[in-house]
PDB file of N, CA and C in Angstrom:
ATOM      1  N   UNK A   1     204.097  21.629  73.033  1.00  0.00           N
ATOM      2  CA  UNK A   1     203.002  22.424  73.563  1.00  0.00           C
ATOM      3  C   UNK A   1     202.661  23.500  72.529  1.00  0.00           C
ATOM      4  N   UNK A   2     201.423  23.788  72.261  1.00  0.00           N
ATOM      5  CA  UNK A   2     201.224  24.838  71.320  1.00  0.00           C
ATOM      6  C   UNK A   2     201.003  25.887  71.852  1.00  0.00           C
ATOM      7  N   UNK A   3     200.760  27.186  71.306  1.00  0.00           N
ATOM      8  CA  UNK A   3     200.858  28.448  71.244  1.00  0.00           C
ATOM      9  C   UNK A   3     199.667  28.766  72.487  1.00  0.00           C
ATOM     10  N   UNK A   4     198.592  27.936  72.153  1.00  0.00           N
ATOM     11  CA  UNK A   4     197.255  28.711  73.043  1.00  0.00           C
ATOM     12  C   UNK A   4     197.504  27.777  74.143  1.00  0.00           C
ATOM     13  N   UNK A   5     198.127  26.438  74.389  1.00  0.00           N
ATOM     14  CA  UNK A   5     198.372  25.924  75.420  1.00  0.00           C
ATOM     15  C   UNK A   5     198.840  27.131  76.150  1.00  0.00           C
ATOM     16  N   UNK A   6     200.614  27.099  75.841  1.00  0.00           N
ATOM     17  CA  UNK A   6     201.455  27.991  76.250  1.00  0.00           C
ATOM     18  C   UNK A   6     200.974  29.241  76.831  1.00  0.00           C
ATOM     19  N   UNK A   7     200.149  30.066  75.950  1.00  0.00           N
ATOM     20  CA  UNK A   7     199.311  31.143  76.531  1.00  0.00           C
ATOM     21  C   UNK A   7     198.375  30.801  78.239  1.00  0.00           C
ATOM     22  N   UNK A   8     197.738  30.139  78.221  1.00  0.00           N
ATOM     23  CA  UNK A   8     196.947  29.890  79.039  1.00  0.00           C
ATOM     24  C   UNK A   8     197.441  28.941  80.473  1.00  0.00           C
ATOM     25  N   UNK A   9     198.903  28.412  80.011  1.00  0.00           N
ATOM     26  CA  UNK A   9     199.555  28.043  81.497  1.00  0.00           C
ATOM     27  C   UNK A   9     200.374  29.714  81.868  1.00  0.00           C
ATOM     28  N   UNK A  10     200.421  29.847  80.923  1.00  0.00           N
ATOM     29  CA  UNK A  10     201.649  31.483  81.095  1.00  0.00           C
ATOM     30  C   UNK A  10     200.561  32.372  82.002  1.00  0.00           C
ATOM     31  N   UNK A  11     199.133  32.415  81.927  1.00  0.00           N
ATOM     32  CA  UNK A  11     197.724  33.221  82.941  1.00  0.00           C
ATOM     33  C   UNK A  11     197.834  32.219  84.020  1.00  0.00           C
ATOM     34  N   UNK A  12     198.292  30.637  84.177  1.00  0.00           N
ATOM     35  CA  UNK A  12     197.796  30.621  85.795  1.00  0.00           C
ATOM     36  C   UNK A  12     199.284  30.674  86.296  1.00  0.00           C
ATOM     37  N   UNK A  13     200.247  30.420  85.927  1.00  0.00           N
ATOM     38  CA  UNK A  13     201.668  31.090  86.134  1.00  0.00           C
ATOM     39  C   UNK A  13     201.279  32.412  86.613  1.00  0.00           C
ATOM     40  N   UNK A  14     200.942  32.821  85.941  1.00  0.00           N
ATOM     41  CA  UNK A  14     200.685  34.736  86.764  1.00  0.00           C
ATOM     42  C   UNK A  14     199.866  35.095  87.711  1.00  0.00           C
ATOM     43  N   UNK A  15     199.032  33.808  87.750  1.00  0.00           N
ATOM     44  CA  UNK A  15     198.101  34.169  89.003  1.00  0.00           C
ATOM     45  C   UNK A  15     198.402  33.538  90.331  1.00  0.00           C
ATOM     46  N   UNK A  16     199.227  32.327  89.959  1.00  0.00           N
ATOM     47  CA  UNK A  16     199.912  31.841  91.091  1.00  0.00           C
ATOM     48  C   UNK A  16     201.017  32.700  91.423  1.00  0.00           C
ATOM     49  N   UNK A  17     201.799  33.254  90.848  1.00  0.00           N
ATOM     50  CA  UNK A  17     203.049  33.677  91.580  1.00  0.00           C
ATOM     51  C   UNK A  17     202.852  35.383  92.043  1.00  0.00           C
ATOM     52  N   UNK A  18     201.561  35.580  91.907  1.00  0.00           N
ATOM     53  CA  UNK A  18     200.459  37.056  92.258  1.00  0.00           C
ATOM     54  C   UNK A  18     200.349  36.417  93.935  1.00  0.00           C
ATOM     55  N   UNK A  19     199.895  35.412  93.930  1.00  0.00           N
ATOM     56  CA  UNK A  19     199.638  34.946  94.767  1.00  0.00           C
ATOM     57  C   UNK A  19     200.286  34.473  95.659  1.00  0.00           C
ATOM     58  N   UNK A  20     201.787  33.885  95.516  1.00  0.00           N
ATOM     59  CA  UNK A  20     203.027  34.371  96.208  1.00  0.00           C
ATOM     60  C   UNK A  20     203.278  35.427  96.985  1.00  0.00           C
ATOM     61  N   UNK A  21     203.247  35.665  96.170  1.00  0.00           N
ATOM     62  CA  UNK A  21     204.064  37.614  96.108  1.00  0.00           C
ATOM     63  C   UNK A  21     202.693  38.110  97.203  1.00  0.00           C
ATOM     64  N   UNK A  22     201.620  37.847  97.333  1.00  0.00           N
ATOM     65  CA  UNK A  22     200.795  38.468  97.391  1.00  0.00           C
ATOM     66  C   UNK A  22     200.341  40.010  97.216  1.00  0.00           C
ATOM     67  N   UNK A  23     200.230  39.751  95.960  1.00  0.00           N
ATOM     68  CA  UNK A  23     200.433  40.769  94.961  1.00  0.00           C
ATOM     69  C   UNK A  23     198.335  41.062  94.753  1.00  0.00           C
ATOM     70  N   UNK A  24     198.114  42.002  95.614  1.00  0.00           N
ATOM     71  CA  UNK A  24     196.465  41.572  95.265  1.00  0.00           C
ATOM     72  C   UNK A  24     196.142  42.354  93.758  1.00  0.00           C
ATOM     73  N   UNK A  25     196.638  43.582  93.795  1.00  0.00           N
ATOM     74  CA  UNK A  25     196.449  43.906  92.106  1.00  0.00           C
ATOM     75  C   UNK A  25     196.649  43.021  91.312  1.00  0.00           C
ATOM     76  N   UNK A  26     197.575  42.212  91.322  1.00  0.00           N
ATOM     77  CA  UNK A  26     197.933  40.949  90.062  1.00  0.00           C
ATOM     78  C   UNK A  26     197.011  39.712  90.382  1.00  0.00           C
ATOM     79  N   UNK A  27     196.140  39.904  91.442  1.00  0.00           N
ATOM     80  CA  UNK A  27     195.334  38.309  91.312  1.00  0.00           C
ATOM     81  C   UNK A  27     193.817  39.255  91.135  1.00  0.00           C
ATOM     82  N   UNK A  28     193.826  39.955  91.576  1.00  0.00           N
ATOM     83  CA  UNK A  28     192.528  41.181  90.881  1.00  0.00           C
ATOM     84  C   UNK A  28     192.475  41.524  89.506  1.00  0.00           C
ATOM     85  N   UNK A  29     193.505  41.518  88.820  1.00  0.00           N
ATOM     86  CA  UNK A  29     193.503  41.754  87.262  1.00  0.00           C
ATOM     87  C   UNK A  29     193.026  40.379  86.646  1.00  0.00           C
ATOM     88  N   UNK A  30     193.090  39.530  87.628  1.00  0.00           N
ATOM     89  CA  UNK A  30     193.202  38.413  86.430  1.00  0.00           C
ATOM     90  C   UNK A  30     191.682  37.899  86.891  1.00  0.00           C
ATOM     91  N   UNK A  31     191.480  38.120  88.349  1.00  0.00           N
ATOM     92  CA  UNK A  31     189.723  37.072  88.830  1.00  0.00           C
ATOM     93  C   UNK A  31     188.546  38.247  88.233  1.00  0.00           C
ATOM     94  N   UNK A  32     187.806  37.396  87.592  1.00  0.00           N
ATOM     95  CA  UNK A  32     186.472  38.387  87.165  1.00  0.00           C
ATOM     96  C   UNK A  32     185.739  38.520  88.345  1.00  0.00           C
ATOM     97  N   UNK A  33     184.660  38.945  88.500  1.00  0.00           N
ATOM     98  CA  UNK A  33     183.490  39.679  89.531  1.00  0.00           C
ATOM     99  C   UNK A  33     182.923  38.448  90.265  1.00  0.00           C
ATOM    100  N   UNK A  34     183.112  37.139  89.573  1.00  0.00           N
ATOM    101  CA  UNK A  34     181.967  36.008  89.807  1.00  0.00           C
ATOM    102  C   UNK A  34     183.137  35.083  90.316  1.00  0.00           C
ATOM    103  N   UNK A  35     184.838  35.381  90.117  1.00  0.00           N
ATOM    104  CA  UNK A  35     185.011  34.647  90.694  1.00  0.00           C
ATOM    105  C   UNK A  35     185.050  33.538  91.926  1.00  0.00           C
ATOM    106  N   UNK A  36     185.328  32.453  91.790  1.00  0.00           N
ATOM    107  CA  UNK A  36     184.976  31.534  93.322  1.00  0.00           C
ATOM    108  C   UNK A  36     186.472  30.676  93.383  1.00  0.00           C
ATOM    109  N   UNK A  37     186.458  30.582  94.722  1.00  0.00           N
ATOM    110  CA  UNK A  37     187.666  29.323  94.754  1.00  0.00           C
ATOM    111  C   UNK A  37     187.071  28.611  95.882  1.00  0.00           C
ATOM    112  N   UNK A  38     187.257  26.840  95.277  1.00  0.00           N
ATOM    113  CA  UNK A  38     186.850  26.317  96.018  1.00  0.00           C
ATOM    114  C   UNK A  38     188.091  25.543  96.848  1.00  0.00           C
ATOM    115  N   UNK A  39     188.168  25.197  98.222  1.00  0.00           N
ATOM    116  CA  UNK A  39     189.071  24.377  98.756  1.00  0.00           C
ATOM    117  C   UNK A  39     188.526  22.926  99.184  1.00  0.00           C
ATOM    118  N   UNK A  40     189.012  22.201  98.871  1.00  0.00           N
ATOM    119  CA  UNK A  40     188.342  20.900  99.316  1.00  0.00           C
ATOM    120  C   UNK A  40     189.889  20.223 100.456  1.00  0.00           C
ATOM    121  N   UNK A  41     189.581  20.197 101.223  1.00  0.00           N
ATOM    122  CA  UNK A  41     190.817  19.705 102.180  1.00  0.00           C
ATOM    123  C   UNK A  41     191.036  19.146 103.730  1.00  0.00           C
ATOM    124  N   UNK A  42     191.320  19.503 104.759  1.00  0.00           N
ATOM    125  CA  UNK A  42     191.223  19.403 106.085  1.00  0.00           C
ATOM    126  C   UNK A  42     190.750  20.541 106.549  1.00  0.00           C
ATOM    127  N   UNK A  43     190.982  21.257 106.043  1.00  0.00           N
ATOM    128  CA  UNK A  43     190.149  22.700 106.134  1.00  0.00           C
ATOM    129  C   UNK A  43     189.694  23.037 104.654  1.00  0.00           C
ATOM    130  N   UNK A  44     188.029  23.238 104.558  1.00  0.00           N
ATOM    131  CA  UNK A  44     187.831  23.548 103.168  1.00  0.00           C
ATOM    132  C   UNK A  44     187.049  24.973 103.345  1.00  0.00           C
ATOM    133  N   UNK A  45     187.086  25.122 102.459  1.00  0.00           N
ATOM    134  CA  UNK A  45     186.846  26.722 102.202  1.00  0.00           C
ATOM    135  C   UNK A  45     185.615  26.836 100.666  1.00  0.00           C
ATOM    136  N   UNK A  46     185.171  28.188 101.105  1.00  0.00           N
ATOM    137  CA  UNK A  46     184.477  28.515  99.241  1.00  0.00           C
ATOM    138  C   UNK A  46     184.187  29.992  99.916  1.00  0.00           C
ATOM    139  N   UNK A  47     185.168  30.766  98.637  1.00  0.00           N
ATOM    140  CA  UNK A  47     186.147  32.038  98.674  1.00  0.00           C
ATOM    141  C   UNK A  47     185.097  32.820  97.492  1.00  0.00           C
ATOM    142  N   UNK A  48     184.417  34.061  97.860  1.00  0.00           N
ATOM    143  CA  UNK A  48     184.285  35.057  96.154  1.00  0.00           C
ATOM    144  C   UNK A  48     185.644  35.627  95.936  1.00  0.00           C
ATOM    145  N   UNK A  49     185.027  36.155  95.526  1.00  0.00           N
ATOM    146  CA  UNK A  49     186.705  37.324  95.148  1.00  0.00           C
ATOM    147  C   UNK A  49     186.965  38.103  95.724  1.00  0.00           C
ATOM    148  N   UNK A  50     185.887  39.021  96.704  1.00  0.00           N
ATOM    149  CA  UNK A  50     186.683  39.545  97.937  1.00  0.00           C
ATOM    150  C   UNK A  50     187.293  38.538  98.857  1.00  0.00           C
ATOM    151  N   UNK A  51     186.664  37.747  99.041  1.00  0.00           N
ATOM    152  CA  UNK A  51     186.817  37.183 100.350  1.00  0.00           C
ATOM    153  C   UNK A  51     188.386  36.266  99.978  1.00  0.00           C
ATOM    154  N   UNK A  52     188.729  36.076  98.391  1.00  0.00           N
ATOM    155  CA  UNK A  52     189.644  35.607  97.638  1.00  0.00           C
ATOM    156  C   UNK A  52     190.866  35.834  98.273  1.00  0.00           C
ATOM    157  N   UNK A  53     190.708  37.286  97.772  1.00  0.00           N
ATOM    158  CA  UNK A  53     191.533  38.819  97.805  1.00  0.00           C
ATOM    159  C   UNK A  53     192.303  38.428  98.996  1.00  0.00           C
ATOM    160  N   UNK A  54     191.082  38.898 100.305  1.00  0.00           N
ATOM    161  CA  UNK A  54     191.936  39.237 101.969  1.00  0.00           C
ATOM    162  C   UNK A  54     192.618  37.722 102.084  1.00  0.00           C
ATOM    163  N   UNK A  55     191.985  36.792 102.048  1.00  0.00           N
ATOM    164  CA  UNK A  55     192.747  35.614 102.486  1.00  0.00           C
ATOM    165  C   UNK A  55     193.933  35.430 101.691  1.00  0.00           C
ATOM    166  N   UNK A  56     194.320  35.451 100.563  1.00  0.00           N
ATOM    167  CA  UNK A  56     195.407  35.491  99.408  1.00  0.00           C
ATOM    168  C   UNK A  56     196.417  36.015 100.171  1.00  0.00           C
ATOM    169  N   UNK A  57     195.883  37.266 100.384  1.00  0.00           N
ATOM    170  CA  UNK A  57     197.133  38.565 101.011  1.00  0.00           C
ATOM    171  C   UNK A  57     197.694  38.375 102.699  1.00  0.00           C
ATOM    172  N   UNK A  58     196.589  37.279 103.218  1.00  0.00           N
ATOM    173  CA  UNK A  58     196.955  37.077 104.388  1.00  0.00           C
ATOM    174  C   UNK A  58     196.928  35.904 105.220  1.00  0.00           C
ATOM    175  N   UNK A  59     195.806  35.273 105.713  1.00  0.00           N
ATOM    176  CA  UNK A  59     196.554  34.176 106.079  1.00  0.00           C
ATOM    177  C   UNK A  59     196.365  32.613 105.035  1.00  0.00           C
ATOM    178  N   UNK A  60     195.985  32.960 104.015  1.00  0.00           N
ATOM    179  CA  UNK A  60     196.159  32.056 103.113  1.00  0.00           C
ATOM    180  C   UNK A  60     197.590  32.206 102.082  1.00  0.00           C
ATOM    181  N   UNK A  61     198.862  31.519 102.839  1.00  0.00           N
ATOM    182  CA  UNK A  61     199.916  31.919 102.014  1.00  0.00           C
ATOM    183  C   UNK A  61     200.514  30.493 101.497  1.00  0.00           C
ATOM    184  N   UNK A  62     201.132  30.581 100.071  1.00  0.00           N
ATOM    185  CA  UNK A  62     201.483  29.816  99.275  1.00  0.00           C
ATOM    186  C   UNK A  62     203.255  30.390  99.087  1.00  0.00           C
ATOM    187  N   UNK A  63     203.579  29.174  99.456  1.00  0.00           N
ATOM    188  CA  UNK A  63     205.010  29.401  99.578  1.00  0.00           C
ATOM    189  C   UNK A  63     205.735  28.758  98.391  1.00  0.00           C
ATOM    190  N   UNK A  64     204.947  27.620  97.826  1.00  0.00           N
ATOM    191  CA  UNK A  64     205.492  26.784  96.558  1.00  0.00           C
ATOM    192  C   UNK A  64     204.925  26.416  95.763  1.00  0.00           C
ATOM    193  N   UNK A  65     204.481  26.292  94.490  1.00  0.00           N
ATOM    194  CA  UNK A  65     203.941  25.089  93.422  1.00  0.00           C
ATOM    195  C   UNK A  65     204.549  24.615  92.689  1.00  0.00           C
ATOM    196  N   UNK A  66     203.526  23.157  91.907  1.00  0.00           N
ATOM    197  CA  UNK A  66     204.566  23.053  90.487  1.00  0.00           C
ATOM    198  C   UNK A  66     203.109  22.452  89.892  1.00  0.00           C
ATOM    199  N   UNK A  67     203.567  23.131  88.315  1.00  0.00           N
ATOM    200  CA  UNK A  67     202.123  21.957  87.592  1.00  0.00           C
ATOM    201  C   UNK A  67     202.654  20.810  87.119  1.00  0.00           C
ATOM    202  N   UNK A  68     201.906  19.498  87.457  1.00  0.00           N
ATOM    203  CA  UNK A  68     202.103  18.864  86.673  1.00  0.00           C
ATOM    204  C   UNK A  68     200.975  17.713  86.138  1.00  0.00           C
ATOM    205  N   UNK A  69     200.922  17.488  84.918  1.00  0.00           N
ATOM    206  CA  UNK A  69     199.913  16.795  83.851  1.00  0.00           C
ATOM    207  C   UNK A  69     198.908  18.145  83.497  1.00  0.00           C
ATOM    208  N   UNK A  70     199.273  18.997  82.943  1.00  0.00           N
ATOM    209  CA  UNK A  70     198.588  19.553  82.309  1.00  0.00           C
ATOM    210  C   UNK A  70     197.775  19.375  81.513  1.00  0.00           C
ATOM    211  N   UNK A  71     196.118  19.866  81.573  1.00  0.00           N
ATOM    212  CA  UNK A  71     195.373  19.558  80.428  1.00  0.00           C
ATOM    213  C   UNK A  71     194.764  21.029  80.456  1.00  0.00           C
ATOM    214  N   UNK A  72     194.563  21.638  79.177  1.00  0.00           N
ATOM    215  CA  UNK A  72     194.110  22.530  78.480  1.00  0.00           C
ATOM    216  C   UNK A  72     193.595  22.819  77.254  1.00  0.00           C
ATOM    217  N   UNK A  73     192.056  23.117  76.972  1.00  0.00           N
ATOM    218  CA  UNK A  73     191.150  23.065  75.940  1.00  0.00           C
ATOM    219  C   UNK A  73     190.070  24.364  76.132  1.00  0.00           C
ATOM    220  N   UNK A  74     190.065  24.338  74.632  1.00  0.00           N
ATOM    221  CA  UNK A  74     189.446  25.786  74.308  1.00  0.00           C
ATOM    222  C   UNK A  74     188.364  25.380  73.480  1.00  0.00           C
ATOM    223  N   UNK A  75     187.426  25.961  74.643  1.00  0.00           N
ATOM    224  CA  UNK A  75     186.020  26.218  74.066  1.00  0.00           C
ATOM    225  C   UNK A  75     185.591  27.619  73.982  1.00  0.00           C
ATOM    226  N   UNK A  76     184.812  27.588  72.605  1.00  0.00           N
ATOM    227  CA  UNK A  76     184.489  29.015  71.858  1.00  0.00           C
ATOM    228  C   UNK A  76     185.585  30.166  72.463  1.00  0.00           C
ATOM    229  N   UNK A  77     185.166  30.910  73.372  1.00  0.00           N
ATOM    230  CA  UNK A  77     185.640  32.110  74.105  1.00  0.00           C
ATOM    231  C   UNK A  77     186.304  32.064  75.323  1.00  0.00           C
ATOM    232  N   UNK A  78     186.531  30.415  75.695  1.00  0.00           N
ATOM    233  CA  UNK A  78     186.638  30.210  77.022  1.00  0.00           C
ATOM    234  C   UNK A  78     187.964  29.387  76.736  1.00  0.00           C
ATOM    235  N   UNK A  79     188.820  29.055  77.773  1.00  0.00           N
ATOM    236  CA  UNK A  79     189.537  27.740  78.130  1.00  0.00           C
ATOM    237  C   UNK A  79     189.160  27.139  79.390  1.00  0.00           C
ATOM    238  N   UNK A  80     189.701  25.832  79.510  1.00  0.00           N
ATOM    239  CA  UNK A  80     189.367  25.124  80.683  1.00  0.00           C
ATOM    240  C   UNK A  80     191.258  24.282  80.431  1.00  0.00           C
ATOM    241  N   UNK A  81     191.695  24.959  82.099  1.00  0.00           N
ATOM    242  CA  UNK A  81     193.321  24.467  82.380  1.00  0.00           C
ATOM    243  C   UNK A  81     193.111  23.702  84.147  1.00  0.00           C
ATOM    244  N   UNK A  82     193.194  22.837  83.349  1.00  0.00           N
ATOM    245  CA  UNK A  82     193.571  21.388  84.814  1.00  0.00           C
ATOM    246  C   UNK A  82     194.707  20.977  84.718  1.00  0.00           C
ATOM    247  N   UNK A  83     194.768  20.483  86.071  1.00  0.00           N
ATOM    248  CA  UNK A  83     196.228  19.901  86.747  1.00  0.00           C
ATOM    249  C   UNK A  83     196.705  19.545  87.572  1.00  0.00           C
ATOM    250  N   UNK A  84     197.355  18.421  87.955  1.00  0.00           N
ATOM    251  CA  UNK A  84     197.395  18.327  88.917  1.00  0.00           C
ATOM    252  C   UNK A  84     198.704  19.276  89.550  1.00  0.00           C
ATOM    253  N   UNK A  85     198.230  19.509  91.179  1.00  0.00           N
ATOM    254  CA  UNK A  85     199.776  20.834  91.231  1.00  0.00           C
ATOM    255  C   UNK A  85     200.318  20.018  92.542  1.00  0.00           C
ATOM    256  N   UNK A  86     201.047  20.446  92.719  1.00  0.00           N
ATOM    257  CA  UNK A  86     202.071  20.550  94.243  1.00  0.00           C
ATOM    258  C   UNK A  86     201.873  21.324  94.781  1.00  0.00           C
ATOM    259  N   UNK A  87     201.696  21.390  95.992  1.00  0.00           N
ATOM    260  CA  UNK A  87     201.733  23.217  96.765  1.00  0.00           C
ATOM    261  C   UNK A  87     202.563  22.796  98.086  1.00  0.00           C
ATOM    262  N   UNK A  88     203.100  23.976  98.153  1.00  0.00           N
ATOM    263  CA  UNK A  88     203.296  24.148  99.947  1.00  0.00           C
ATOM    264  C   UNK A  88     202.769  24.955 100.359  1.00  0.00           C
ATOM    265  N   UNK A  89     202.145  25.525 100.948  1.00  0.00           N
ATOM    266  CA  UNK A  89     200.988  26.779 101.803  1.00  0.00           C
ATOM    267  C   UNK A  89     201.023  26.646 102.906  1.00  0.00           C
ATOM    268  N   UNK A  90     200.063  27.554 103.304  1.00  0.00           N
ATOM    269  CA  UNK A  90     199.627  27.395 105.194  1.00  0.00           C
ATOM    270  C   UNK A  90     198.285  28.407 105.070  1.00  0.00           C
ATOM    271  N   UNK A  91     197.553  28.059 105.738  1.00  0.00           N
ATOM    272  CA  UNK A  91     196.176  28.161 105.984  1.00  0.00           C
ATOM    273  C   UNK A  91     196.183  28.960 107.751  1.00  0.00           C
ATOM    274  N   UNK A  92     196.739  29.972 108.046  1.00  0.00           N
ATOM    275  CA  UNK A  92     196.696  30.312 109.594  1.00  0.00           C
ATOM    276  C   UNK A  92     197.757  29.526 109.665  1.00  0.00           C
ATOM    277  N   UNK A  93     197.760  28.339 110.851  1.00  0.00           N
ATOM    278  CA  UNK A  93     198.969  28.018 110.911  1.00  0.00           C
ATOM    279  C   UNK A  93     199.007  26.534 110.647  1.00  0.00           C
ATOM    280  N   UNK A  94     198.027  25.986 110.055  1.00  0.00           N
ATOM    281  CA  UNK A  94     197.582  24.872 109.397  1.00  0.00           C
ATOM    282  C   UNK A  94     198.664  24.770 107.991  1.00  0.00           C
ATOM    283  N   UNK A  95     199.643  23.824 107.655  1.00  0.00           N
ATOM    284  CA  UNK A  95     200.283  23.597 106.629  1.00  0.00           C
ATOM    285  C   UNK A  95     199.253  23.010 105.674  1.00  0.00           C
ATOM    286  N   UNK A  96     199.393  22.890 104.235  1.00  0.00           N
ATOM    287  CA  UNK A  96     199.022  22.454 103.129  1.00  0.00           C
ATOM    288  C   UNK A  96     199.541  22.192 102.224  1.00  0.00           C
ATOM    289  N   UNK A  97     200.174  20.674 102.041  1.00  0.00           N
ATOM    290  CA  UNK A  97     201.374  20.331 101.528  1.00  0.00           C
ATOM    291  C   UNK A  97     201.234  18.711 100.671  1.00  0.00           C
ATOM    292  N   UNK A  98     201.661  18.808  98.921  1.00  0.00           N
ATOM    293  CA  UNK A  98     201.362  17.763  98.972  1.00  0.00           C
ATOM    294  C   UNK A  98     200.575  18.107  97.467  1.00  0.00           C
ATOM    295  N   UNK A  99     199.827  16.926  96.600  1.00  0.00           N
ATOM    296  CA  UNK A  99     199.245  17.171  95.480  1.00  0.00           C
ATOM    297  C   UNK A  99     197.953  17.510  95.818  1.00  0.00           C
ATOM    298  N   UNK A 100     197.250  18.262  94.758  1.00  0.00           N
ATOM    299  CA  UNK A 100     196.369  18.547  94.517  1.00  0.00           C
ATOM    300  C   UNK A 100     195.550  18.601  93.200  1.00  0.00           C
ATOM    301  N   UNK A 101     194.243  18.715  93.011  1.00  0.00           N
ATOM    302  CA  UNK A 101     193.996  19.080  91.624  1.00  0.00           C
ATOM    303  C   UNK A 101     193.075  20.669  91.456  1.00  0.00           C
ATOM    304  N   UNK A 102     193.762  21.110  90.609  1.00  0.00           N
ATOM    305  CA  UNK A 102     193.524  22.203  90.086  1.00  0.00           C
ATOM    306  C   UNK A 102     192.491  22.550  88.625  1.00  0.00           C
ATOM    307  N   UNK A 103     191.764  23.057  88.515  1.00  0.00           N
ATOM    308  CA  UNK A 103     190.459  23.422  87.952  1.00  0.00           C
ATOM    309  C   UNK A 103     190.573  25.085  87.310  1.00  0.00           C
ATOM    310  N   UNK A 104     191.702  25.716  86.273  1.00  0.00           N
ATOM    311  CA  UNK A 104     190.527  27.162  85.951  1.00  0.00           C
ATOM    312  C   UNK A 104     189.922  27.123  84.654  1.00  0.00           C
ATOM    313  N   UNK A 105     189.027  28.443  84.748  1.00  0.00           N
ATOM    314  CA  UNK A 105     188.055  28.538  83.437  1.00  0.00           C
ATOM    315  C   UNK A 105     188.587  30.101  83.065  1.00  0.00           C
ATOM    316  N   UNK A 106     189.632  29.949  81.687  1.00  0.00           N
ATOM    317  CA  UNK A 106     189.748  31.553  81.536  1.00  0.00           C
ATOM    318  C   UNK A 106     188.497  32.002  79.747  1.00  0.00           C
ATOM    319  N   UNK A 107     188.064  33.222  80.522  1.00  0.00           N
ATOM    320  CA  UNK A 107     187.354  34.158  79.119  1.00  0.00           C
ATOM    321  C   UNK A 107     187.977  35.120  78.769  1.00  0.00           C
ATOM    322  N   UNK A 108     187.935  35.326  77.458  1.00  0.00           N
ATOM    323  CA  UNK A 108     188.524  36.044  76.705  1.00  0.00           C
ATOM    324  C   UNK A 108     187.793  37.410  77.226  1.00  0.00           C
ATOM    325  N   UNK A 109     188.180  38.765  77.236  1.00  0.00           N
ATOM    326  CA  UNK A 109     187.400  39.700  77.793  1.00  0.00           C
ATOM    327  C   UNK A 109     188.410  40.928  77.631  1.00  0.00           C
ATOM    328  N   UNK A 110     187.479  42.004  76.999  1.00  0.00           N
ATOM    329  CA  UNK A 110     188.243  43.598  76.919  1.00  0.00           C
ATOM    330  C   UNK A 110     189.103  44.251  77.583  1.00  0.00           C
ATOM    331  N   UNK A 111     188.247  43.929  79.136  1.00  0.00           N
ATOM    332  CA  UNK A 111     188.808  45.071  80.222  1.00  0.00           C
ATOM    333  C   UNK A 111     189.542  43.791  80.507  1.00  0.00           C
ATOM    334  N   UNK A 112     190.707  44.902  81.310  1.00  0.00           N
ATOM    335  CA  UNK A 112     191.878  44.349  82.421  1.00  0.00           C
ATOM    336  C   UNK A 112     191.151  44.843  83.653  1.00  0.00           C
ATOM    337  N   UNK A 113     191.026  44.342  84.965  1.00  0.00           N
ATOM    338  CA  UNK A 113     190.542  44.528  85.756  1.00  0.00           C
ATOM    339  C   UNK A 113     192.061  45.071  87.307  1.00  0.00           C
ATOM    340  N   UNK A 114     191.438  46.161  87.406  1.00  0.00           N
ATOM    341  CA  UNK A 114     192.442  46.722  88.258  1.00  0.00           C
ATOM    342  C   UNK A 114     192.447  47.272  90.230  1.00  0.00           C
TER     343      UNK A 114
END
């Protein structure tokens, strides 16, 4: 794995286990203003970044992941990190368990967002 790979699983490593923890400063530092998350599932969802935020911290909880097949590529200022993951979660009291595929887009950018 190379260096900017390594870098850029080491950012969704931090945003997943923010997200554990439910840690909302640590998933706020890392989502820009425009962020979105989309859920495609038995229950699907499409989250901004507030709406990210409250559900993260509450009843959207993630109890486990793992990545695996990583793909990661860097364009100009940007990366794009796919994968397929594992999760265990719960949605309210709806479990979410099982593979998935995973989609981020990170930009390079000044501010840390707090």
């Amino acid at each position: 794995m190379d260096e900017f790979t390594a870098q850029i699983e080491a950012l969704d490593h931090q945003f997943m286990r923010s997200w554990m923890n439910r840690d909302r400063n640590g998933m706020k530092s890392l989502a820009t203003g425009d962020f979105v998350f989309l859920l495609g599932a038995q229950t699907s969802a499409i989250l901004d970044r507030p709406s990210w935020l409250e559900a993260a911290t509450t009843r959207f909880q993630l109890s486990a992941y793992r990545f695996k097949d990583l793909y990661v590529r860097r364009h100009k200022k940007m990366a794009v990190f796919a994968a397929r993951m594992s999760v265990e979660a719960r949605i309210g009291t709806e479990k979410l368990e099982g593979d998935v595929w995973i989609t981020d887009l990170w930009q390079r950018g000044r501010l840390r967002r707090k």
